[in-house]
Protein backbone atom coordinates (compact mmCIF):
# COMPACT_ATOMS: atom_id res chain seq x y z
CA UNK A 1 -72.15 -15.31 -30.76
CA UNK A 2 -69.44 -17.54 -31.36
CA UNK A 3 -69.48 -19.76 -34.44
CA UNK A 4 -67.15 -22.76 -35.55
CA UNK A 5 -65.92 -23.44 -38.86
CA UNK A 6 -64.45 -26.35 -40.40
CA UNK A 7 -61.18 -25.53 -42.29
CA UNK A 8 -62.10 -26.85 -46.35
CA UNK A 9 -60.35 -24.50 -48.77
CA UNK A 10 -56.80 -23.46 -48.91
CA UNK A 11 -57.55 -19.90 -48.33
CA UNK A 12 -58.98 -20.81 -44.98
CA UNK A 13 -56.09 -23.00 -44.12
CA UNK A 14 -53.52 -19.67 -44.81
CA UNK A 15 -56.39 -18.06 -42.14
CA UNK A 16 -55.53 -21.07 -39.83
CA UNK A 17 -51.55 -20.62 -40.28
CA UNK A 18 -51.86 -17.20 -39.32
CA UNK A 19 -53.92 -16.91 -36.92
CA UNK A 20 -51.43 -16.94 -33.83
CA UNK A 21 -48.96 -13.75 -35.68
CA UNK A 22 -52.07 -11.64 -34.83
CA UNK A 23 -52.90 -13.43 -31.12
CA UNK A 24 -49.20 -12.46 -30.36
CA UNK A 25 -48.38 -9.90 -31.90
CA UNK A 26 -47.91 -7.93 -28.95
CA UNK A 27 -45.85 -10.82 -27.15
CA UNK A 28 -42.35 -10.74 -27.06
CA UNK A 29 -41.41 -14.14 -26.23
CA UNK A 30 -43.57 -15.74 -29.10
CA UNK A 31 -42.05 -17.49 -31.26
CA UNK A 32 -43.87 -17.84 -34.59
CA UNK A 33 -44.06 -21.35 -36.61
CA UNK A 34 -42.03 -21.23 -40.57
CA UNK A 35 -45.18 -20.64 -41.89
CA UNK A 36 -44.58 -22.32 -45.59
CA UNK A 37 -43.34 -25.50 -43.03
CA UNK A 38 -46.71 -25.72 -40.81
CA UNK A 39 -48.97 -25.17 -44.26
CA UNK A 40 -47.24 -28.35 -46.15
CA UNK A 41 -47.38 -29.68 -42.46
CA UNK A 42 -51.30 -29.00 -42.54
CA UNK A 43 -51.92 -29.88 -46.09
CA UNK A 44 -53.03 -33.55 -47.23
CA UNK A 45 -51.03 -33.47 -50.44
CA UNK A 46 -48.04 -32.17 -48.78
CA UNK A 47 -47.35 -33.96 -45.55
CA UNK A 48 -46.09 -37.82 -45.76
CA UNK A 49 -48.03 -38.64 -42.03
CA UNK A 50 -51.03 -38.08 -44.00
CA UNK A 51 -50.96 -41.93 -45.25
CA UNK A 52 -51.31 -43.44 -41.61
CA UNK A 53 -53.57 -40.08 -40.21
CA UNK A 54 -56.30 -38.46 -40.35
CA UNK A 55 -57.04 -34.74 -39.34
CA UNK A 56 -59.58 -31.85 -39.02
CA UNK A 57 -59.69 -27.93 -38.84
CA UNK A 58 -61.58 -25.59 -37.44
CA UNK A 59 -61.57 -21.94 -37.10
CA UNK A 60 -63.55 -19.95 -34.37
CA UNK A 61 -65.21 -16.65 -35.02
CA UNK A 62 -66.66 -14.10 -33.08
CA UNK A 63 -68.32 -10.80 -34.05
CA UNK A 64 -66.84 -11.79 -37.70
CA UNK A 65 -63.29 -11.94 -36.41
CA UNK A 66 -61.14 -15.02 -35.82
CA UNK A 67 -60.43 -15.65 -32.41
CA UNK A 68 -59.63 -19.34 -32.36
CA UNK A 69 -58.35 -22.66 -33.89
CA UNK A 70 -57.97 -26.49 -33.53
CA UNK A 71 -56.93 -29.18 -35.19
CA UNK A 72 -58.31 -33.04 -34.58
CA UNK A 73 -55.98 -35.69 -35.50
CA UNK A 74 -56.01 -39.39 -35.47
CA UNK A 75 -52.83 -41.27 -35.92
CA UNK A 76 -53.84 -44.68 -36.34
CA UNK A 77 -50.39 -46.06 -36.51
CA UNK A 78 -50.02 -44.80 -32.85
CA UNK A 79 -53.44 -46.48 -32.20
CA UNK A 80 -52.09 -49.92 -33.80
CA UNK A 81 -48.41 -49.62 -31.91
CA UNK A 82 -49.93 -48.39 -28.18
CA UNK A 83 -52.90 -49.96 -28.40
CA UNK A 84 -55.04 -47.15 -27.76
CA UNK A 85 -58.18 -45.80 -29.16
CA UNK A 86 -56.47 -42.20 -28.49
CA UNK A 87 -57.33 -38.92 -30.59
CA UNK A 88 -55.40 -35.81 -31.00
CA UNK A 89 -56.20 -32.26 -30.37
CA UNK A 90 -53.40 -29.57 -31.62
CA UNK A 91 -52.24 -26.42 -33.20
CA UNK A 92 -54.86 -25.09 -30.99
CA UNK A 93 -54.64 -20.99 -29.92
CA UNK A 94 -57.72 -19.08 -28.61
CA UNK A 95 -58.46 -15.67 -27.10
CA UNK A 96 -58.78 -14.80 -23.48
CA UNK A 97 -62.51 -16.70 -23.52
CA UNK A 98 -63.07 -19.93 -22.05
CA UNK A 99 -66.29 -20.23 -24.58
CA UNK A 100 -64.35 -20.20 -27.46
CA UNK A 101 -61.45 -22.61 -26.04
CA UNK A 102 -64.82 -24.76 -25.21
CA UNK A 103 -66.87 -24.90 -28.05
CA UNK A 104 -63.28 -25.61 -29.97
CA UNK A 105 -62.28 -28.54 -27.50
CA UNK A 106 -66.14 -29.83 -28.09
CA UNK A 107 -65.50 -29.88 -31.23
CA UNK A 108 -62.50 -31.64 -31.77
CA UNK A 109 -63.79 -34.31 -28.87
CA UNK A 110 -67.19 -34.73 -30.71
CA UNK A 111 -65.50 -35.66 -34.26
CA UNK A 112 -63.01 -38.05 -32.29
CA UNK A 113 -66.11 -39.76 -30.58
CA UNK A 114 -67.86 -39.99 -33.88
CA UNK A 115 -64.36 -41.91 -35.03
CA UNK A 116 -64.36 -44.20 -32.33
CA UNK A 117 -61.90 -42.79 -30.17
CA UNK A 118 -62.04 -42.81 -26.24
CA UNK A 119 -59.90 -40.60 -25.14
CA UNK A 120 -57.97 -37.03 -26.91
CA UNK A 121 -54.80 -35.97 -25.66
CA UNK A 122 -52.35 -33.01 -26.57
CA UNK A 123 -51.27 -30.65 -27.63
CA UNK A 124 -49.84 -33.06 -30.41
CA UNK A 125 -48.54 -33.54 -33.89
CA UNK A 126 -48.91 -35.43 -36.32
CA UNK A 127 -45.45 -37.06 -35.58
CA UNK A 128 -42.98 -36.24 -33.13
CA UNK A 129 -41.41 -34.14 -35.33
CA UNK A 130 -44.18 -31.78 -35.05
CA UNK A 131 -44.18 -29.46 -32.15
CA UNK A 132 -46.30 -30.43 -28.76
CA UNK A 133 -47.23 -29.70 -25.34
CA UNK A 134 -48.22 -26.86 -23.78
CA UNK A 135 -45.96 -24.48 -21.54
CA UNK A 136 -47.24 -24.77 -18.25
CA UNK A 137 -44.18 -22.99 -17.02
CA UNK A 138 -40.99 -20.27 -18.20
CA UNK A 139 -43.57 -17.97 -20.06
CA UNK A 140 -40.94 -15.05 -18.99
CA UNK A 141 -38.54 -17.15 -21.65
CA UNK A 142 -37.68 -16.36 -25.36
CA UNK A 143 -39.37 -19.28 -27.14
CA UNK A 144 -37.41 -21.33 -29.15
CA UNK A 145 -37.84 -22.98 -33.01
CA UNK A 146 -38.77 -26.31 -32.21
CA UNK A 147 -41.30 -25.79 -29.26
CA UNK A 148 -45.44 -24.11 -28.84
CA UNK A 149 -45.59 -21.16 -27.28
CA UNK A 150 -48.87 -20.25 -25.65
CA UNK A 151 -50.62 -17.33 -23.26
CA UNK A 152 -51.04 -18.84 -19.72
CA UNK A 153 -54.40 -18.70 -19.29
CA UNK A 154 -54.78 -22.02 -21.93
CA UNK A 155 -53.49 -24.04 -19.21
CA UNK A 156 -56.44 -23.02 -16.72
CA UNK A 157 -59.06 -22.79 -19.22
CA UNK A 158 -57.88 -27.15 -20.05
CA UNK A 159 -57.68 -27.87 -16.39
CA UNK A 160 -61.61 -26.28 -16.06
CA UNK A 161 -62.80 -28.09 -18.87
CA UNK A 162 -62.20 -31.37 -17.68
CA UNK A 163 -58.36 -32.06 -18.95
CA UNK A 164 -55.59 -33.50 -16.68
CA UNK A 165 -52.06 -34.00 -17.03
CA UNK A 166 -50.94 -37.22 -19.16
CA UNK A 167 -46.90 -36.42 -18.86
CA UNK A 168 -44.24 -33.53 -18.67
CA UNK A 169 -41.36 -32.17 -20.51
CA UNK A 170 -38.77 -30.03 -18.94
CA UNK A 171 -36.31 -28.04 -21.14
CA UNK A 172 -32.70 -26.57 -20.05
CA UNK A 173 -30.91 -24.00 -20.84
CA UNK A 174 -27.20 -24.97 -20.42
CA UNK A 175 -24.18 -22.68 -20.48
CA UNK A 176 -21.39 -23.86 -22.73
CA UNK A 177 -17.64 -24.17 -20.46
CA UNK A 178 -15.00 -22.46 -21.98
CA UNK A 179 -12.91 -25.98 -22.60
CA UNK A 180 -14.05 -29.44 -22.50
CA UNK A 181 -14.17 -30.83 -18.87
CA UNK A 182 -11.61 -32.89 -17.93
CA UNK A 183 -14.20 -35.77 -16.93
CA UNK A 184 -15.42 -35.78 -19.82
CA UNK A 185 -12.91 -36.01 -22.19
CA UNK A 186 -11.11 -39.11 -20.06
CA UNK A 187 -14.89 -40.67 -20.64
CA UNK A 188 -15.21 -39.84 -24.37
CA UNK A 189 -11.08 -40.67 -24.61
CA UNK A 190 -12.26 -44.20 -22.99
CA UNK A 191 -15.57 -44.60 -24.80
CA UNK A 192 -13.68 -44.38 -28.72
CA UNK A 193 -10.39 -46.66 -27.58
CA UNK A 194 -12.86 -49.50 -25.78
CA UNK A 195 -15.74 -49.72 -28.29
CA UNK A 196 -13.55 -49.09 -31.45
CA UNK A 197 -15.23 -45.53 -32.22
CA UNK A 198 -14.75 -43.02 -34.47
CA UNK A 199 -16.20 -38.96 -34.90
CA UNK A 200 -16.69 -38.47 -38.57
CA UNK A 201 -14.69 -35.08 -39.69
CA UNK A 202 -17.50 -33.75 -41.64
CA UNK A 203 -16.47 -30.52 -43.54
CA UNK A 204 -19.35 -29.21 -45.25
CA UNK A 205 -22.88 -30.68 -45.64
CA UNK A 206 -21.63 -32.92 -48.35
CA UNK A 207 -19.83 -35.09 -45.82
CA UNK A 208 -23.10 -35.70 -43.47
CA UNK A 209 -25.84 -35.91 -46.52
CA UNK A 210 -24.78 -39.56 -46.82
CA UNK A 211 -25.65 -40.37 -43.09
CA UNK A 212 -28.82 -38.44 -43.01
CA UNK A 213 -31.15 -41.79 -43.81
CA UNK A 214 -29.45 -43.84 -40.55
CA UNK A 215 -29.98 -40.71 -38.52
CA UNK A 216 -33.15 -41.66 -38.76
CA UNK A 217 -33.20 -45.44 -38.61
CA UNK A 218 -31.38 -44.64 -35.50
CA UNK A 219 -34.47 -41.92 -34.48
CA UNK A 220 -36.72 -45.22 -35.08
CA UNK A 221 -34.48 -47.45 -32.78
CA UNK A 222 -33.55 -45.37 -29.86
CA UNK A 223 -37.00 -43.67 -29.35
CA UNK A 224 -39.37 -46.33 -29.77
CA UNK A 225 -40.24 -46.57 -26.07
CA UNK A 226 -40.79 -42.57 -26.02
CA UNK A 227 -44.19 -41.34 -25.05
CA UNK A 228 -46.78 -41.83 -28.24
CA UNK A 229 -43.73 -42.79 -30.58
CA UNK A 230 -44.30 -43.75 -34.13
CA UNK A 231 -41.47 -44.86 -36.51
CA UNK A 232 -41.00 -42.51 -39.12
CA UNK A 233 -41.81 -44.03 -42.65
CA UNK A 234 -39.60 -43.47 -45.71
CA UNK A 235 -41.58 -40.83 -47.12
CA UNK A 236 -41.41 -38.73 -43.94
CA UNK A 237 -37.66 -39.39 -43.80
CA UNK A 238 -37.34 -37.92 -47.65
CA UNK A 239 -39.24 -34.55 -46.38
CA UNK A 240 -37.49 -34.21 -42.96
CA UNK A 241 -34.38 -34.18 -44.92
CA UNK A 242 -35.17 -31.84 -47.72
CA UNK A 243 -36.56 -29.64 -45.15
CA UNK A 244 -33.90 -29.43 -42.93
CA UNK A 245 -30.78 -29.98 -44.80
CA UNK A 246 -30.59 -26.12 -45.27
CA UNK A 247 -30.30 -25.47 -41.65
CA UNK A 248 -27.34 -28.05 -41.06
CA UNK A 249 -24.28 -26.42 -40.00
CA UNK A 250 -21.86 -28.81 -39.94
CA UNK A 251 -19.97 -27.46 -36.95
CA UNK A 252 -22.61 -28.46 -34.31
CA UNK A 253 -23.60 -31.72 -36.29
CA UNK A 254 -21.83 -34.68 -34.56
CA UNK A 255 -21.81 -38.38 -35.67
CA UNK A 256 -20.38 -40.86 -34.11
CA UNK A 257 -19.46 -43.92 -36.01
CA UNK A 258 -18.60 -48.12 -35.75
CA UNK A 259 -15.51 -49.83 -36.74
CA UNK A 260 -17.75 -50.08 -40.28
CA UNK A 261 -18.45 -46.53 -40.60
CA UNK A 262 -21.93 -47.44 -39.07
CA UNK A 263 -23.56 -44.48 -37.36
CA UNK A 264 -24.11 -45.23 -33.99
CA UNK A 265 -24.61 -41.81 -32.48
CA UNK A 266 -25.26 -38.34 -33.47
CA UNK A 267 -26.03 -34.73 -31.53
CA UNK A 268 -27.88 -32.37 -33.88
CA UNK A 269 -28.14 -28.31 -33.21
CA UNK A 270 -28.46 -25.42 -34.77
CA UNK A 271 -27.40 -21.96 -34.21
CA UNK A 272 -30.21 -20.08 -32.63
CA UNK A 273 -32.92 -19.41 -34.84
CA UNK A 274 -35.73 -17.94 -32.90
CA UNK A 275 -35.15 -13.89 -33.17
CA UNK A 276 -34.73 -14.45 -36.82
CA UNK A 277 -37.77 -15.65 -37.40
CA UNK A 278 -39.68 -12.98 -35.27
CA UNK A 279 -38.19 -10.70 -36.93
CA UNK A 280 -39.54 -12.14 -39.97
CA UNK A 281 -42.64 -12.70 -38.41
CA UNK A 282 -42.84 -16.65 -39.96
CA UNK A 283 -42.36 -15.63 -43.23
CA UNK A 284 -39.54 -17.30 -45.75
CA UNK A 285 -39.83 -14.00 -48.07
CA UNK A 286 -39.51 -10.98 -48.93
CA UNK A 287 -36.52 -10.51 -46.19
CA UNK A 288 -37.12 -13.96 -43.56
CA UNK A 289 -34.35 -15.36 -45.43
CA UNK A 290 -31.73 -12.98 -44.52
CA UNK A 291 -32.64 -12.65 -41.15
CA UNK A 292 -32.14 -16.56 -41.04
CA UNK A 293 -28.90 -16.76 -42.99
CA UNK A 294 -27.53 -13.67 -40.15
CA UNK A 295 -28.56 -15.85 -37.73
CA UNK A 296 -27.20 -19.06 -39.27
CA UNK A 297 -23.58 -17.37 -39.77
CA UNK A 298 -23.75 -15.13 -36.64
CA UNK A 299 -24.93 -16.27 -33.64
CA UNK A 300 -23.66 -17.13 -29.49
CA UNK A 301 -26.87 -19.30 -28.59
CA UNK A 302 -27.33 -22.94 -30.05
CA UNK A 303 -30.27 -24.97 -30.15
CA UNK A 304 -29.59 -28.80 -29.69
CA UNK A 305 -32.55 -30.74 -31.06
CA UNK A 306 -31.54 -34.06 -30.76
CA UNK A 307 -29.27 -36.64 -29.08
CA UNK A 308 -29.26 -39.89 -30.02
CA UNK A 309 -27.46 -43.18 -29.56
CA UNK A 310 -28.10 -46.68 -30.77
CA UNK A 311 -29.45 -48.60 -27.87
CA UNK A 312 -26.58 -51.33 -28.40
CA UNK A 313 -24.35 -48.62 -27.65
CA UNK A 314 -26.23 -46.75 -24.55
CA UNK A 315 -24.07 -46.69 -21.00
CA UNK A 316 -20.92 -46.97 -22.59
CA UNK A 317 -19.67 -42.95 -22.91
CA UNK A 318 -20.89 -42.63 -26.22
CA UNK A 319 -22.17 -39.62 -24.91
CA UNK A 320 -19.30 -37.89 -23.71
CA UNK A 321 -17.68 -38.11 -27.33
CA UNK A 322 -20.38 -35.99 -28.65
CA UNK A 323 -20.41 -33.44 -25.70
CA UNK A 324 -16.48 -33.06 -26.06
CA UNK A 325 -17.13 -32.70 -30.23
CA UNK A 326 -20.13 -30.34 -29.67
CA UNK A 327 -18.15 -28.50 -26.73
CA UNK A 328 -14.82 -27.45 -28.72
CA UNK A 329 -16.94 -26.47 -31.86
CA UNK A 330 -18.96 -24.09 -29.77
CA UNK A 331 -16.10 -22.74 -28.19
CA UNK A 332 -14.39 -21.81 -31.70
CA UNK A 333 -17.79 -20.60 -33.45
CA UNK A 334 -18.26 -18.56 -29.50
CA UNK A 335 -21.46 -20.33 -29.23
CA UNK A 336 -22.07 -19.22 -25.13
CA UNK A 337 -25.19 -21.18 -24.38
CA UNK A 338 -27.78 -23.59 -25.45
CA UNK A 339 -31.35 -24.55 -25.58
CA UNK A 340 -32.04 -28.02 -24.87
CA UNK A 341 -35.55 -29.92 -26.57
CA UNK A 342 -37.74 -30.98 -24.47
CA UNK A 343 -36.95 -33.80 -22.47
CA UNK A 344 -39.79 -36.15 -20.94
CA UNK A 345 -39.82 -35.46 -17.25
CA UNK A 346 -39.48 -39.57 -16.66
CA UNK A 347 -36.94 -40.18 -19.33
CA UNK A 348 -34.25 -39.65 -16.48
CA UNK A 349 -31.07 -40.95 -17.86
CA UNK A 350 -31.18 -38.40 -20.49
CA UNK A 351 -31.87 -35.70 -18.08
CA UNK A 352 -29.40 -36.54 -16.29
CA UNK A 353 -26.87 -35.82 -18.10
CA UNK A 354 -26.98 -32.42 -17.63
CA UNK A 355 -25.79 -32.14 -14.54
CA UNK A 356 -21.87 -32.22 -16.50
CA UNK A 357 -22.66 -28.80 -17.41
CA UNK A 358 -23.64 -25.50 -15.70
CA UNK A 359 -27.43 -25.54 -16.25
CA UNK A 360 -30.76 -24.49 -15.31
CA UNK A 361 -34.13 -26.21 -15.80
CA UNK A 362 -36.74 -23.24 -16.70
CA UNK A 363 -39.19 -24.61 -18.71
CA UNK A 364 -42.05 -27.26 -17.96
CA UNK A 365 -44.59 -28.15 -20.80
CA UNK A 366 -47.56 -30.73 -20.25
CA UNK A 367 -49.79 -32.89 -22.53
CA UNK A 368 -53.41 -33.06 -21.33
CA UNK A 369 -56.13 -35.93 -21.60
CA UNK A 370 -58.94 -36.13 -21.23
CA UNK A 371 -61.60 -39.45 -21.16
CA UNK A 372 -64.40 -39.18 -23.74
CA UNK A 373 -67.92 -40.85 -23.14
């Protein structure tokens, strides 16, 4: 028999968090979530997106044992801003039983319905800081830091239970050339001397902290028109930055600033975190911490999270200047490669961009909807 249980204490929210080490542990190319980060992220007290959400957890069990988990969300400032009565299902991981992912999905729909809500879609967040959509495609691939990894058999178990596509993300992998291209440094050469640019010479994190609040004004400006987009409040921008300043290696942070030291663009990466944190298995302590300052200091694979550039700004080779920045500091740090974030599969002037560099498209992940009576 399988029986579902609403999440109310904080010892059966650590059982929530943990749930997918055990589901995977036999999977190599799982990549677990920081698991003090998706806590806080879970946690009313903790995360800022609780003041315009509202969320529910439940566990599965089966025989006494865990074997699944959802979460229900309702962002009502994406309601107000798309005008749709749309719920959220998410951090959602199941055994190989269609009941369970049923009686899960039934769950989360039923609460949504009882909230006035017409149609659920996901996986999703929170905010779009939060990871979502499910990989439909690459599950051969290492995962990555910043993106769900999930068995395959979730995808066919949605499709049979009445969910359909809503959109796509594809992710790259692109290979980093040796020097910067001559095309693009004639564009990014161009781009400074016509629109009066400038790259800030940031030295250590000191040099970037005072940027870090227009990084995200710019975040609210150039993504507003991005697939279930909500502008990030101040209190969100306050714990985005404490909770990622510590990753910021200056070397593959790129700003790109206005005759007034105004930022107008920015490409953000890290060094590779993934293996460190399987090796760590999520965890901050005893030894997660080493693993991730190895991997912060010694590393050939990047991560680039974000790209950004004001919209005033857009079609005028902003661009290049922050591939030909990005480009030489990988070649000196011998960063070889990168993963790419997700990219929307009909946001096609960002994907296109690309096709500068030696690349290969290997990874497709899909939110679902689905209509609710």
């Amino acid at each position: 028999m399988i029986e579902i249980v609403e999440v109310t204490s904080k010892k059966s929210l650590k059982v929530f968090v943990k749930f997918p080490t055990k589901l995977y542990k036999k999977c190599r190319n799982y990549i677990p979530s920081l698991l003090v980060d998706e806590l806080n992220t879970l946690r009313k007290d903790k995360n800022p997106a609780m003041d315009f959400c509202e969320s529910k957890y439940w566990l599965a069990y089966k025989d006494g044992k865990v074997v699944g988990r959802i979460a229900g969300i309702i962002n009502y400032a994406a309601i107000d801003l798309w005008n749709e009565k749309a719920g959220r299902f998410g951090y959602i991981d199941f055994i190989e039983d269609i009941e369970v992912a049923k009686l899960l999905l039934e769950t989360a729909e039923e609460w949504l319905i009882s909230k006035g809500m017409t149609k659920i879609q996901g996986p999703l967040g929170f905010s779009d800081f939060d990871l979502e959509g499910m990989l439909i495609k690459g599950f051969e691939y290492l995962g990555t830091m910043t993106t769900i990894y999930n068995h395959s058999y979730y995808v066919d178990y949605l499709k049979q239970l009445g969910y359909s596509k809503d959109v796509d993300w594809l992710e790259y992998e692109i290979i980093i050339p040796d020097k910067v291209p001559e095309p693009v440094k004639i564009v990014a050469e161009r781009s400074i001397k016509t629109n009066n640019l400038k790259v800030l010479e940031a030295k250590s994190k000191k040099d970037i902290i005072p940027y870090i609040p227009h990084l995200f004004s710019l975040i609210n400006s150039a993504f507003k028109e991005l697939y279930e987009f909500t502008p990030l409040t101040d209190k969100q921008i306050k714990l985005y930055t404490k909770q990622y300043i510590s990753f910021i290696n200056p070397n593959f942070v790129k700003f790109v600033l206005d005759e007034n030291d105004e930022l107008i663009a920015y490409v953000l990466g890290f060094p590779s975190l993934a293996k460190a944190i399987k090796k760590g298995k999520g965890r901050i302590l005893p030894f997660g911490f080493i693993y991730l300052l190895k991997a912060l200091k010694l590393n050939k694979r990047l991560e680039i999270v974000q790209i950004a550039v004001d919209p005033k700004f857009q079609n005028r080779g902003v661009n290049a200047i922050l591939f030909r920045e990005l480009i030489i500091s990988c070649n000196k740090k011998g960063i070889h490669s990168a993963d790419l974030n997700p990219q929307l599969e009909s946001n096609k002037k960002v994907r296109s961009q690309w096709q500068r560099f030696k690349h290969r498209q290997h990874k497709v992940r899909t939110s679902f909807y689905k209509e609710l009576a």
